[in-house]
PDB file of N, CA and C in Angstrom:
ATOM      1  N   UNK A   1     -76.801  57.678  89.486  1.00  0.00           N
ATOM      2  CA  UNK A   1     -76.360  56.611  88.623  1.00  0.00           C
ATOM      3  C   UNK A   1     -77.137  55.359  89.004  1.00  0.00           C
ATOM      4  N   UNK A   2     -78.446  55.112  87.996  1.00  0.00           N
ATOM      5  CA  UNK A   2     -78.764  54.160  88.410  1.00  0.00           C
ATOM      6  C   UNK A   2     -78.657  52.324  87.949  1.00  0.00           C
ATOM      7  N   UNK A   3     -77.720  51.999  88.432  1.00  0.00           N
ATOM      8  CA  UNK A   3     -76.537  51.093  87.631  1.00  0.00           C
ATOM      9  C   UNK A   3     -77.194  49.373  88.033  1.00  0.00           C
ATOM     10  N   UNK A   4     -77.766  48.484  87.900  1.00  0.00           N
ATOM     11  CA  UNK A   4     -78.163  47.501  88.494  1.00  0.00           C
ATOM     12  C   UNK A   4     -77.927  46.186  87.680  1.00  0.00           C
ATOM     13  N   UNK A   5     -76.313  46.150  87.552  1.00  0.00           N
ATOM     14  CA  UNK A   5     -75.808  45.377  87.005  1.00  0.00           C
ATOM     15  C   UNK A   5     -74.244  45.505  87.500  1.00  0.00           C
ATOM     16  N   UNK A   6     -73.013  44.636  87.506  1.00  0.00           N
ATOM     17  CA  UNK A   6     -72.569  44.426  88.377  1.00  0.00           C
ATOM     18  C   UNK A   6     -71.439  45.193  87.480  1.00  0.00           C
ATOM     19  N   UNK A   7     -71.077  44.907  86.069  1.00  0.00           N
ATOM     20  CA  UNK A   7     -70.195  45.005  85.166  1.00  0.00           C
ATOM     21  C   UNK A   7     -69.134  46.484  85.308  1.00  0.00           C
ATOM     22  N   UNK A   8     -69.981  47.111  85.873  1.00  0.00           N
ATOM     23  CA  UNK A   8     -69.312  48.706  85.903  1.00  0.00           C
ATOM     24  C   UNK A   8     -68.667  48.837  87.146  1.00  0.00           C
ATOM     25  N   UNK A   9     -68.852  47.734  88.187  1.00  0.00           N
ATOM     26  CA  UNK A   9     -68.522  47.766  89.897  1.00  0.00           C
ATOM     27  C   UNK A   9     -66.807  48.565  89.730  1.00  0.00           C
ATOM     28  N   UNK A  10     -65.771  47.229  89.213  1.00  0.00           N
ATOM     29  CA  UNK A  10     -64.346  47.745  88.681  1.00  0.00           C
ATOM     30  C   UNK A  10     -64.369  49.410  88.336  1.00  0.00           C
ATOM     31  N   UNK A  11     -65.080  49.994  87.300  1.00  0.00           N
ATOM     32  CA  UNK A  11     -64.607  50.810  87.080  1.00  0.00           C
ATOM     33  C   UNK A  11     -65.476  52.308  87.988  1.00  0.00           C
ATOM     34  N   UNK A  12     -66.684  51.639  88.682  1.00  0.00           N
ATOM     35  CA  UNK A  12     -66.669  52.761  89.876  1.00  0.00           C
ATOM     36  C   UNK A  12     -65.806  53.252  90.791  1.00  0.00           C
ATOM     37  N   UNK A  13     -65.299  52.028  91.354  1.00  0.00           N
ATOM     38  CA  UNK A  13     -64.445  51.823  92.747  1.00  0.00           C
ATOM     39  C   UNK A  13     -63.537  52.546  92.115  1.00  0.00           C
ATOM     40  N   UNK A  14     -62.583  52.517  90.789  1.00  0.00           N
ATOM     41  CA  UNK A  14     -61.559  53.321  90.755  1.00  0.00           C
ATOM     42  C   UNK A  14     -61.864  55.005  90.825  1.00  0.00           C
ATOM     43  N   UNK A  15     -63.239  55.019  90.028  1.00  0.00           N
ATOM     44  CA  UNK A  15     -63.811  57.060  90.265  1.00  0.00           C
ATOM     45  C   UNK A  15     -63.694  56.925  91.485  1.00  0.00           C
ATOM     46  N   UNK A  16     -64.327  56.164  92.492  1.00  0.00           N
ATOM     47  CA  UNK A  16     -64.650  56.794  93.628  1.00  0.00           C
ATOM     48  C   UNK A  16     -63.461  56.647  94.294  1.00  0.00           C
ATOM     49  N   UNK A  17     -62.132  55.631  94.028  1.00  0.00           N
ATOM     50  CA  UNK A  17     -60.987  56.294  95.135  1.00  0.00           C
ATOM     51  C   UNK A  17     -60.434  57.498  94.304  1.00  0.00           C
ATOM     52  N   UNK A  18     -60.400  57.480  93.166  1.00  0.00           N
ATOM     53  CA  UNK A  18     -60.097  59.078  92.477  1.00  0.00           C
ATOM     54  C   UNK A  18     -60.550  60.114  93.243  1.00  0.00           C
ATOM     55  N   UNK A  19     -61.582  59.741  93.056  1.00  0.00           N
ATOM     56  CA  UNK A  19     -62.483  61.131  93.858  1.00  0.00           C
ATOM     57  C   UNK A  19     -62.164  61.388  95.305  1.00  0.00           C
ATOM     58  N   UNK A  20     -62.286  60.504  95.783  1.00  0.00           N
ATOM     59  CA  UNK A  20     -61.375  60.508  97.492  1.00  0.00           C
ATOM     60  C   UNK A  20     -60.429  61.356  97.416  1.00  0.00           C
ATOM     61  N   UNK A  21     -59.418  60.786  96.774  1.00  0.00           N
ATOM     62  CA  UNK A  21     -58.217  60.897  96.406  1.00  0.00           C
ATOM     63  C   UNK A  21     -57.715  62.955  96.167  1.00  0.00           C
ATOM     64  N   UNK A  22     -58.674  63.095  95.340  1.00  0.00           N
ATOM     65  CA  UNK A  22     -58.871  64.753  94.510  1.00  0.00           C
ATOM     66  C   UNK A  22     -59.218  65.146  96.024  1.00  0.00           C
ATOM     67  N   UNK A  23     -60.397  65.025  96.563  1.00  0.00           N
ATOM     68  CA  UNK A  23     -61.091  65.754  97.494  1.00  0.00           C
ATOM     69  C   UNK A  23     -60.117  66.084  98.915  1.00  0.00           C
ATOM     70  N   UNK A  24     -59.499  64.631  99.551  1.00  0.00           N
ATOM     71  CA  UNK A  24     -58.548  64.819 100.799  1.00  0.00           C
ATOM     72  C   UNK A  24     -57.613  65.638  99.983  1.00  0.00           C
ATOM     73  N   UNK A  25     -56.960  65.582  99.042  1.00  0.00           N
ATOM     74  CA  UNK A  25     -55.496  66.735  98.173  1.00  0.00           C
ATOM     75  C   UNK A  25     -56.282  68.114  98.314  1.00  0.00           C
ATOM     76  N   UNK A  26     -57.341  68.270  98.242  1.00  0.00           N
ATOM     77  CA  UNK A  26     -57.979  69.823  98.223  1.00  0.00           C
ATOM     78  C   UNK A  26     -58.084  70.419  99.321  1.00  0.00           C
ATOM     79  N   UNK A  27     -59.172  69.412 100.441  1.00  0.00           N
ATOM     80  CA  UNK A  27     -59.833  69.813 101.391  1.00  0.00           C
ATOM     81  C   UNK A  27     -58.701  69.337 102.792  1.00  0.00           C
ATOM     82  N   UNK A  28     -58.112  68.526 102.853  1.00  0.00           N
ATOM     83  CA  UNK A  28     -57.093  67.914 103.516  1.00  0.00           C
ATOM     84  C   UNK A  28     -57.920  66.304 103.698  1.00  0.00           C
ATOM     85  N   UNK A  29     -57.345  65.493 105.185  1.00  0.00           N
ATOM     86  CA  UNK A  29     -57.505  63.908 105.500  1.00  0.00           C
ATOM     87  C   UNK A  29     -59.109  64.118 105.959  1.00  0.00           C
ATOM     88  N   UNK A  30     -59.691  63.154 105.486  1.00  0.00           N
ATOM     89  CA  UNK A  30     -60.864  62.769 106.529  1.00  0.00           C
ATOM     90  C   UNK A  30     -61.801  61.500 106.468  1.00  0.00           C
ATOM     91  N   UNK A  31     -62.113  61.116 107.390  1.00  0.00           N
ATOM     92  CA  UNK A  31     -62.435  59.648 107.126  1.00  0.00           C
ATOM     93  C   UNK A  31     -64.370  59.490 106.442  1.00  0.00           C
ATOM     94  N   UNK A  32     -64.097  58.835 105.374  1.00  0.00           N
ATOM     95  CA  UNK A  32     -65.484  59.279 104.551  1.00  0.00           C
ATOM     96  C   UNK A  32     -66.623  58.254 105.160  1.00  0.00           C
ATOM     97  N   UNK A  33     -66.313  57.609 106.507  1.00  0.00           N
ATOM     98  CA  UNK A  33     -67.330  56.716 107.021  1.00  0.00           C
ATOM     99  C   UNK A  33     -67.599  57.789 107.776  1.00  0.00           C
ATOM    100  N   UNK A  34     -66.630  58.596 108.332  1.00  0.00           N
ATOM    101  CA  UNK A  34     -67.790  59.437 109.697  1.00  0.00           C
ATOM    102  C   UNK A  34     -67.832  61.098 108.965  1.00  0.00           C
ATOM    103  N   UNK A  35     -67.450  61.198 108.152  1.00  0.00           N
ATOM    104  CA  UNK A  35     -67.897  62.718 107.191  1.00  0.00           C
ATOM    105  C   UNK A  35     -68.847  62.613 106.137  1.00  0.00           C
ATOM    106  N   UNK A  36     -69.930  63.077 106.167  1.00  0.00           N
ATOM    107  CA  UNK A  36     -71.272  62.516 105.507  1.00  0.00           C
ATOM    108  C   UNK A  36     -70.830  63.691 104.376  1.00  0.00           C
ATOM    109  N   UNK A  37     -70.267  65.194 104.626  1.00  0.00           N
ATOM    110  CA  UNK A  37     -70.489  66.186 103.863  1.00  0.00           C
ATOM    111  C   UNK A  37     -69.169  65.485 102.596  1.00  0.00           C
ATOM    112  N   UNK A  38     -68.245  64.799 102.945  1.00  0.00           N
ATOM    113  CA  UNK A  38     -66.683  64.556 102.422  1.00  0.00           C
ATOM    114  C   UNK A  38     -67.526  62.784 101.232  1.00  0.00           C
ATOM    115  N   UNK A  39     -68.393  62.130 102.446  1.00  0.00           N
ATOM    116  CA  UNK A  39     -68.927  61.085 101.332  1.00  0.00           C
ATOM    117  C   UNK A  39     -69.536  61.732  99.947  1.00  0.00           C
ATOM    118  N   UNK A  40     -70.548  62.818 100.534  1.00  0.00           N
ATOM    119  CA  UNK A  40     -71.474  63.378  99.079  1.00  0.00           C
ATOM    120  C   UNK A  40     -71.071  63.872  98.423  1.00  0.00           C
ATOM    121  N   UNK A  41     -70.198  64.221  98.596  1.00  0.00           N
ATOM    122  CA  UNK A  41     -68.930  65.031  97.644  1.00  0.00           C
ATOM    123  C   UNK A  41     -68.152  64.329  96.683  1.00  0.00           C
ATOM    124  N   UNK A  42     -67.791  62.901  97.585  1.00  0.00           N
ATOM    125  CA  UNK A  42     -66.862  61.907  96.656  1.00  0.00           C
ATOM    126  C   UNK A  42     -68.016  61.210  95.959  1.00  0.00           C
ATOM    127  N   UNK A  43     -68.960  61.241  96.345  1.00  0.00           N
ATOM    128  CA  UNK A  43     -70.309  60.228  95.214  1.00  0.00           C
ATOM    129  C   UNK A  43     -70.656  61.332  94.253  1.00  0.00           C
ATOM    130  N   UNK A  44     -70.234  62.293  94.237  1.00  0.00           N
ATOM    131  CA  UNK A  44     -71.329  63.657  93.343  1.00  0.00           C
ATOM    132  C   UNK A  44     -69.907  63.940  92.254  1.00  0.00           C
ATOM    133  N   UNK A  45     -68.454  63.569  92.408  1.00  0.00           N
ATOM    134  CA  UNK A  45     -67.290  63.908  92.023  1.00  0.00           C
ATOM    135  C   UNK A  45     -67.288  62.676  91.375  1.00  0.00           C
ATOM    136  N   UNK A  46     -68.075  61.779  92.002  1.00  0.00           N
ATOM    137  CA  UNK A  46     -67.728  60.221  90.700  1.00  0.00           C
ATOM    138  C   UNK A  46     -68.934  60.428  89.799  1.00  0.00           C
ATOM    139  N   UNK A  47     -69.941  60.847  89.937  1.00  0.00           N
ATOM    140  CA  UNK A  47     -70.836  60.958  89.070  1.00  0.00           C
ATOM    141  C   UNK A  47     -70.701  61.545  87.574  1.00  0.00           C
ATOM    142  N   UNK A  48     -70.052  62.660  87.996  1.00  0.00           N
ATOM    143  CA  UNK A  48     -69.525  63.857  87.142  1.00  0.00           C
ATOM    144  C   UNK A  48     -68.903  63.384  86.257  1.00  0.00           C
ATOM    145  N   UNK A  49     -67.761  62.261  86.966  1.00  0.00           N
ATOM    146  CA  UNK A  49     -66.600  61.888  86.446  1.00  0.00           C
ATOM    147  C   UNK A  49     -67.402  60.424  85.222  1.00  0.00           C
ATOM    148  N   UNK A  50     -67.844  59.675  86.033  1.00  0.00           N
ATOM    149  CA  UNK A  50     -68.590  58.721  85.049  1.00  0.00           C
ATOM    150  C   UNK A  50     -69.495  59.390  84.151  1.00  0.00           C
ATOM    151  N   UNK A  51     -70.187  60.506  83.905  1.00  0.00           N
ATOM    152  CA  UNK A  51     -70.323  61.156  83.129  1.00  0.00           C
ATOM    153  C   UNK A  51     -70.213  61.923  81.928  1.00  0.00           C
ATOM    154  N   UNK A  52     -68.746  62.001  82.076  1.00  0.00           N
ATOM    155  CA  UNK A  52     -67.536  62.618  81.395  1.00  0.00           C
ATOM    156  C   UNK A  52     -68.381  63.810  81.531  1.00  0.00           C
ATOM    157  N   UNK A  53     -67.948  64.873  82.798  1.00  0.00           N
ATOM    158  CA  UNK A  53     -68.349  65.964  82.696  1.00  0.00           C
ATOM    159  C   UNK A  53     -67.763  66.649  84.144  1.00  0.00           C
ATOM    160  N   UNK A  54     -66.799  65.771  84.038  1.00  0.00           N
ATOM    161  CA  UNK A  54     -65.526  66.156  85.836  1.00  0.00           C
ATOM    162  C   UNK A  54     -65.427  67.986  85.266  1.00  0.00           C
ATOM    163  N   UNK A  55     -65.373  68.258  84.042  1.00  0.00           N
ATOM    164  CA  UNK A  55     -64.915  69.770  84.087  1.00  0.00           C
ATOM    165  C   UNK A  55     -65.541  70.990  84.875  1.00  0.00           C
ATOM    166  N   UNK A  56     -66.549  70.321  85.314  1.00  0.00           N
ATOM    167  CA  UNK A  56     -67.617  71.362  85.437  1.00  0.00           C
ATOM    168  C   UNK A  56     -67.816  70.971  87.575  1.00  0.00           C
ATOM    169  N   UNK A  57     -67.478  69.690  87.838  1.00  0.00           N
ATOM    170  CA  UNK A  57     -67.467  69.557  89.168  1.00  0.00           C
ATOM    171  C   UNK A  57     -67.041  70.821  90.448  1.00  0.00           C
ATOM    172  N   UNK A  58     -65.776  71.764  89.975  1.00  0.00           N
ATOM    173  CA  UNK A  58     -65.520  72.278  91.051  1.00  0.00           C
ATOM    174  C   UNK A  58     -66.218  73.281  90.695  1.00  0.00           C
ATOM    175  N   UNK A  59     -66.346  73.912  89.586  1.00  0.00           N
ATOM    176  CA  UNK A  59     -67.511  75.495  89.840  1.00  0.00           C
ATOM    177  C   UNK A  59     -68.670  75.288  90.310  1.00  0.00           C
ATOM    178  N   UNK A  60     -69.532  74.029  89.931  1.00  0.00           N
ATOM    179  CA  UNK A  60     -70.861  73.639  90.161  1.00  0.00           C
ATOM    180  C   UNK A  60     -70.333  73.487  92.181  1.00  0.00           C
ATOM    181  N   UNK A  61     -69.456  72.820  92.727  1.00  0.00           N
ATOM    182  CA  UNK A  61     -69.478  72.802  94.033  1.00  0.00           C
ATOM    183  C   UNK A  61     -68.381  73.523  95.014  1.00  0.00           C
ATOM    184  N   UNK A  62     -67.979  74.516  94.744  1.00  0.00           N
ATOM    185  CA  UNK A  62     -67.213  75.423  94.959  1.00  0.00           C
ATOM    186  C   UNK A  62     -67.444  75.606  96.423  1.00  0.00           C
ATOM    187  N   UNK A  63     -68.249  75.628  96.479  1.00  0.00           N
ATOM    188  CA  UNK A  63     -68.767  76.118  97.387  1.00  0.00           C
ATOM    189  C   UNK A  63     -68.644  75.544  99.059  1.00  0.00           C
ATOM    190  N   UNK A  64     -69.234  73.888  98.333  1.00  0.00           N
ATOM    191  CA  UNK A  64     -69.012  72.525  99.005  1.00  0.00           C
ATOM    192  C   UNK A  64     -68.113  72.007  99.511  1.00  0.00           C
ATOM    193  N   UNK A  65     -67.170  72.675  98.507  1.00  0.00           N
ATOM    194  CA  UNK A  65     -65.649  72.107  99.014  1.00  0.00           C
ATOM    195  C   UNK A  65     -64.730  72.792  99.606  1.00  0.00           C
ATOM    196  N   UNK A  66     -65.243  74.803  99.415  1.00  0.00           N
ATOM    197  CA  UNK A  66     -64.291  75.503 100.219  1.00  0.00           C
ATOM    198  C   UNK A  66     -65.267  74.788 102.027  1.00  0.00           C
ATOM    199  N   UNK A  67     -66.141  74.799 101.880  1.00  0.00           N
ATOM    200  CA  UNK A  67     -66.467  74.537 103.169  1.00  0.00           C
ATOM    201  C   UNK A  67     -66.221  73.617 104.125  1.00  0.00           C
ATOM    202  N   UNK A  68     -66.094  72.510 103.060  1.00  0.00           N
ATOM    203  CA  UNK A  68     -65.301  70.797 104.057  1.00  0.00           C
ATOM    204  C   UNK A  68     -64.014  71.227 103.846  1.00  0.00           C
ATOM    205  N   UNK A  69     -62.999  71.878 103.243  1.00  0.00           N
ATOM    206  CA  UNK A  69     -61.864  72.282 103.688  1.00  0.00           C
ATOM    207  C   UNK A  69     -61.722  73.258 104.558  1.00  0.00           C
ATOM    208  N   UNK A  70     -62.915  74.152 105.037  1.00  0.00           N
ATOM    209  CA  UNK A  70     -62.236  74.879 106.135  1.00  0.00           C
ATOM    210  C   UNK A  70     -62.847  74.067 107.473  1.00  0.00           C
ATOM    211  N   UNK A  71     -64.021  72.892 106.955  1.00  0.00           N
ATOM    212  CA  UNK A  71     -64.583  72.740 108.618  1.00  0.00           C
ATOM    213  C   UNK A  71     -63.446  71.577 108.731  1.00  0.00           C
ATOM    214  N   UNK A  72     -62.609  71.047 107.628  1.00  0.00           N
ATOM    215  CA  UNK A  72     -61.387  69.850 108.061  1.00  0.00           C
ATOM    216  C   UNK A  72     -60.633  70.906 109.301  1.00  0.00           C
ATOM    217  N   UNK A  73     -60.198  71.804 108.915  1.00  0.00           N
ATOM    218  CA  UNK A  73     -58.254  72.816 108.959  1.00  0.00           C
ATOM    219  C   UNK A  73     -59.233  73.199 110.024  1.00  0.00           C
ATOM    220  N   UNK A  74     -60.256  73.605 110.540  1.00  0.00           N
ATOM    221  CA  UNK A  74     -61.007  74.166 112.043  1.00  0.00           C
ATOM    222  C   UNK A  74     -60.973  73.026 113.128  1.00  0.00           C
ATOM    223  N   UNK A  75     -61.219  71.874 112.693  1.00  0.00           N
ATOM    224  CA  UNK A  75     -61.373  70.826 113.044  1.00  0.00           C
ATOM    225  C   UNK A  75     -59.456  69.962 113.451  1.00  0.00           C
ATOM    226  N   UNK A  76     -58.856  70.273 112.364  1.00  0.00           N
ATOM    227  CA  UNK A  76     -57.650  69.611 112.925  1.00  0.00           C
ATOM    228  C   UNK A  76     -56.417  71.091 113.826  1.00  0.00           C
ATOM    229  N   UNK A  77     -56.920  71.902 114.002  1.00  0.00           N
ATOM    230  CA  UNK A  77     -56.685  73.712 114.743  1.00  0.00           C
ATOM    231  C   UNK A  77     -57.438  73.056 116.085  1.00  0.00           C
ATOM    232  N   UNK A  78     -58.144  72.036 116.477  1.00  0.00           N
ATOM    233  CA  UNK A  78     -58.585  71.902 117.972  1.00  0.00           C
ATOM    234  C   UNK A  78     -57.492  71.447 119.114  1.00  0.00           C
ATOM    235  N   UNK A  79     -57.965  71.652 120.093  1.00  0.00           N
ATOM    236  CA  UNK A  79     -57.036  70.967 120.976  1.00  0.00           C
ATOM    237  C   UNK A  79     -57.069  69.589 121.122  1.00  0.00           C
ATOM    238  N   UNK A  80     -57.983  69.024 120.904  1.00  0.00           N
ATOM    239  CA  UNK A  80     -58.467  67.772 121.136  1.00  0.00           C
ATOM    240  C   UNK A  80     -58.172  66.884 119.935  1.00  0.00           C
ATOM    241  N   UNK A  81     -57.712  67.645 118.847  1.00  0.00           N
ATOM    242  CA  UNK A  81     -58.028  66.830 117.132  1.00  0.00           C
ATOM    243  C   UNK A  81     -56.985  65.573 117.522  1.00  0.00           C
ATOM    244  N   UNK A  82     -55.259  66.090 118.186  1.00  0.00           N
ATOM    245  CA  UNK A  82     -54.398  65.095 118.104  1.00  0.00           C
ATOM    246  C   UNK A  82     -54.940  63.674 119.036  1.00  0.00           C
ATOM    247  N   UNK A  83     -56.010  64.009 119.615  1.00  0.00           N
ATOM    248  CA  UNK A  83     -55.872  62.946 121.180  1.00  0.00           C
ATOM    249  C   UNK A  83     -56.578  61.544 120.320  1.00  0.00           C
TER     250      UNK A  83
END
């Protein structure tokens, strides 16, 4: 999205906490400053979405997302996750 004008800022920020939003409900919690795989996901899920073409997001990344939901649930299964 190559956007270089300010007017659309409002209605990104709401895709992209949408998209947050969809992705932690799927995959479980994770913080999208230190999960690079959970950021590209929520920028590639707003794209779609500003697109009008969200229908097609989870088959096209199926894949993407069973995987940051199992490396979340592996990741919070550690001994160390609570400390």
């Amino acid at each position: 999205m190559h956007i270089s004008h300010s007017s659309e800022d409002d209605n990104l920020k709401r895709l992209l906490s949408f998209s947050n939003a969809d992705l932690q409900e799927k995959c479980g919690k994770f913080d999208i400053d230190e999960n690079e795989r959970a950021k590209e996901l929520v920028f590639e899920r707003t794209r779609y979405a500003y697109n009008d073409a969200l229908e097609y997001f989870n088959d096209n990344f199926l894949s993407q997302i069973n995987s940051l939901g199992l490396s979340i649930s592996l990741k919070e299964g550690e001994p160390d996750a609570a400390v």
